[in-house]
Protein backbone atom coordinates (compact mmCIF):
# COMPACT_ATOMS: atom_id res chain seq x y z
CA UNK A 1 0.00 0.00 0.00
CA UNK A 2 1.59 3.72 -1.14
CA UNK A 3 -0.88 5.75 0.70
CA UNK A 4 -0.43 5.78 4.33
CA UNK A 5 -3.93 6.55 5.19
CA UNK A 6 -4.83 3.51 4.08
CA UNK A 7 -4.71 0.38 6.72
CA UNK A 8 -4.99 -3.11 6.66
CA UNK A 9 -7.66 -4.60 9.24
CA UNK A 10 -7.80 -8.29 10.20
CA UNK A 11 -10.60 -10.64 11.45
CA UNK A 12 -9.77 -9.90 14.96
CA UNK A 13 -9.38 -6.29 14.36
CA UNK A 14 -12.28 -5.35 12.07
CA UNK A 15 -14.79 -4.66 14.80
CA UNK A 16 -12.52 -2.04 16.38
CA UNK A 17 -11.20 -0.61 13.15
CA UNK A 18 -14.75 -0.72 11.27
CA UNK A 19 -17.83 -1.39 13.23
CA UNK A 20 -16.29 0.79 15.79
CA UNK A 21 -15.36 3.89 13.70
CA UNK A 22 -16.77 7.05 14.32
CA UNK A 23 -16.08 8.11 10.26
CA UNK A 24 -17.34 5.92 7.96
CA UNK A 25 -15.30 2.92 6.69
CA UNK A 26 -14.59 1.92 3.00
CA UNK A 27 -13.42 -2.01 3.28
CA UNK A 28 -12.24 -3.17 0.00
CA UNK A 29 -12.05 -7.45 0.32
CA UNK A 30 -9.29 -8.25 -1.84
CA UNK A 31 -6.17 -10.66 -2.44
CA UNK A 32 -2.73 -10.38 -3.33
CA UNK A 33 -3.27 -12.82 -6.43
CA UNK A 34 -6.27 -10.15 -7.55
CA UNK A 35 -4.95 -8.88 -11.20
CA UNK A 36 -8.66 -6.42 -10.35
CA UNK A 37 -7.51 -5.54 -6.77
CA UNK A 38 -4.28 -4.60 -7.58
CA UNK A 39 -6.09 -2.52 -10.89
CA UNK A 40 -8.42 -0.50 -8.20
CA UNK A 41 -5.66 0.07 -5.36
CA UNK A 42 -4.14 3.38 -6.66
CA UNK A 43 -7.92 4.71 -7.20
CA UNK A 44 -8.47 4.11 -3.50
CA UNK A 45 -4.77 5.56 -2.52
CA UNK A 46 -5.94 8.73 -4.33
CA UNK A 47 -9.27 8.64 -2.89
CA UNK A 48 -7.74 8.07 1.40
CA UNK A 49 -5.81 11.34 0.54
CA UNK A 50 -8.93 13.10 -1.08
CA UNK A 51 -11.54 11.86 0.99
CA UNK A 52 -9.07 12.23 4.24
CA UNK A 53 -11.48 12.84 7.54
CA UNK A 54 -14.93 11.86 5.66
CA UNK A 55 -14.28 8.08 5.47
CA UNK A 56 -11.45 6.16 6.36
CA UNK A 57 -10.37 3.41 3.57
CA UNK A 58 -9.17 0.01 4.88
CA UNK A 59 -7.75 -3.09 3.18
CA UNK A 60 -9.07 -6.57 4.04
CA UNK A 61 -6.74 -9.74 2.55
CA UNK A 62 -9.35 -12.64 2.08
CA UNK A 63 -6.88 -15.48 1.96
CA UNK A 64 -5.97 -14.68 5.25
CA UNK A 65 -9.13 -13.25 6.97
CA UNK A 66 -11.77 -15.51 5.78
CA UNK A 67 -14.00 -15.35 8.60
CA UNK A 68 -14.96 -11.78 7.83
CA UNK A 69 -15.12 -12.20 4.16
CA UNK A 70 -17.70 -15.05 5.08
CA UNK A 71 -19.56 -12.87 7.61
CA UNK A 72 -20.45 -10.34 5.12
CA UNK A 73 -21.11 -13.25 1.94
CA UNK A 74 -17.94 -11.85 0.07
CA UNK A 75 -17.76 -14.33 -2.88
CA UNK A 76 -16.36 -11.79 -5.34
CA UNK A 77 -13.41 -9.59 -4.85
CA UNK A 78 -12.61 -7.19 -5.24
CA UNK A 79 -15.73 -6.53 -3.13
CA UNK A 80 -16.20 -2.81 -1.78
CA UNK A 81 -18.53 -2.34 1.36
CA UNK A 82 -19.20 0.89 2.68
CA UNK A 83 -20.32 0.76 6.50
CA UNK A 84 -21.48 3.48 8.18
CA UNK A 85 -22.30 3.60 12.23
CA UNK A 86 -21.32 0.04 12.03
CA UNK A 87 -23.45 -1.10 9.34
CA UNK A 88 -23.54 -1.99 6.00
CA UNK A 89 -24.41 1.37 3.73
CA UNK A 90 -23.03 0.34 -0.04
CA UNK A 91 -21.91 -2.81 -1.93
CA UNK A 92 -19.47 -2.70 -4.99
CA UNK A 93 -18.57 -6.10 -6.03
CA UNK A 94 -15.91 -5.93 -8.93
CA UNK A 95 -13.44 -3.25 -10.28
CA UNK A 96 -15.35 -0.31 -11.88
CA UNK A 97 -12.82 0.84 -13.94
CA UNK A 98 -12.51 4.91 -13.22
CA UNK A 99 -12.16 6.32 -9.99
CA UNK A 100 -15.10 8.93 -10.58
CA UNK A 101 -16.93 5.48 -10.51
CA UNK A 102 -15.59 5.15 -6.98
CA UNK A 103 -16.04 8.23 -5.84
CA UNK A 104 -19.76 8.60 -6.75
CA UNK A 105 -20.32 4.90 -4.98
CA UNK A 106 -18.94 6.40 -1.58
CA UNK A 107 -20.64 10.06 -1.84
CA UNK A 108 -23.93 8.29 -2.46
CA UNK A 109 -23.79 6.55 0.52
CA UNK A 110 -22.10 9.49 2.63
C-alpha cells in the first residue's frame, strides 16, 4: 500500500477498526493474487488522501481473513462495502474501472 492513510484490518481487528469507527469505513475485500484488486488500489490511494477525515479506507486480505469475508457473503473480490455507524451502507462487487466510478459509490452513501 503507497498511501499511508490507508490500513490493513484483520478478522480480529475489524470490529474495532470498522464497526467501531466514528467516520465511515470503506473495506475493499481483496487478495494479493487479484490482477482487479491490484487494478483498483491506486484509485483508492488517491481517494484516502482526497476523501481524508470523511471516510477512512481500509484493506481486508481474504486469503488470510476468511472469517470476515464469510460474515459479510464476500464471494467476489474485489468486493467494496461501505459501512457506516457500524453497518452496511453500499456494496461494490468488482473493479469499476474509473475512480469517478468510486467516488460517486462512496458520496452516495455518505
Amino acid at each position: 500500500m503507497a498511501s499511508n492513510k490507508i490500513s490493513a484490518t484483520t478478522d480480529q481487528s475489524f470490529e474495532n477498526d470498522v464497526l467501531n469507527s466514528p467516520v465511515p469505513v470503506l473495506v475493499d475485500f481483496w487478495a494479493v493474487w487479484c490482477g482487479p484488486c491490484r487494478a483498483i488500489a491506486p484509485h483508492l490511494e488517491v481517494m484516502a488522501d482526497d476523501m481524508e477525515g470523511r471516510v477512512k479506507i481500509v484493506k481486508l486480505d481474504v486469503d488470510h481473513n476468511q472469517q470476515t469475508a464469510i460474515r459479510y457473503g464476500v464471494q467476489s473480490i474485489p468486493t467494496l462495502l461501505l459501512f457506516k455507524n457500524g453497518e452496511i451502507a453500499g456494496k461494490m462487487v468488482g473493479n469499476p474501472g474509473a475512480r469517478s466510478k468510486l467516488v460517486q459509490f462512496v458520496e452516495n452513501h455518505l
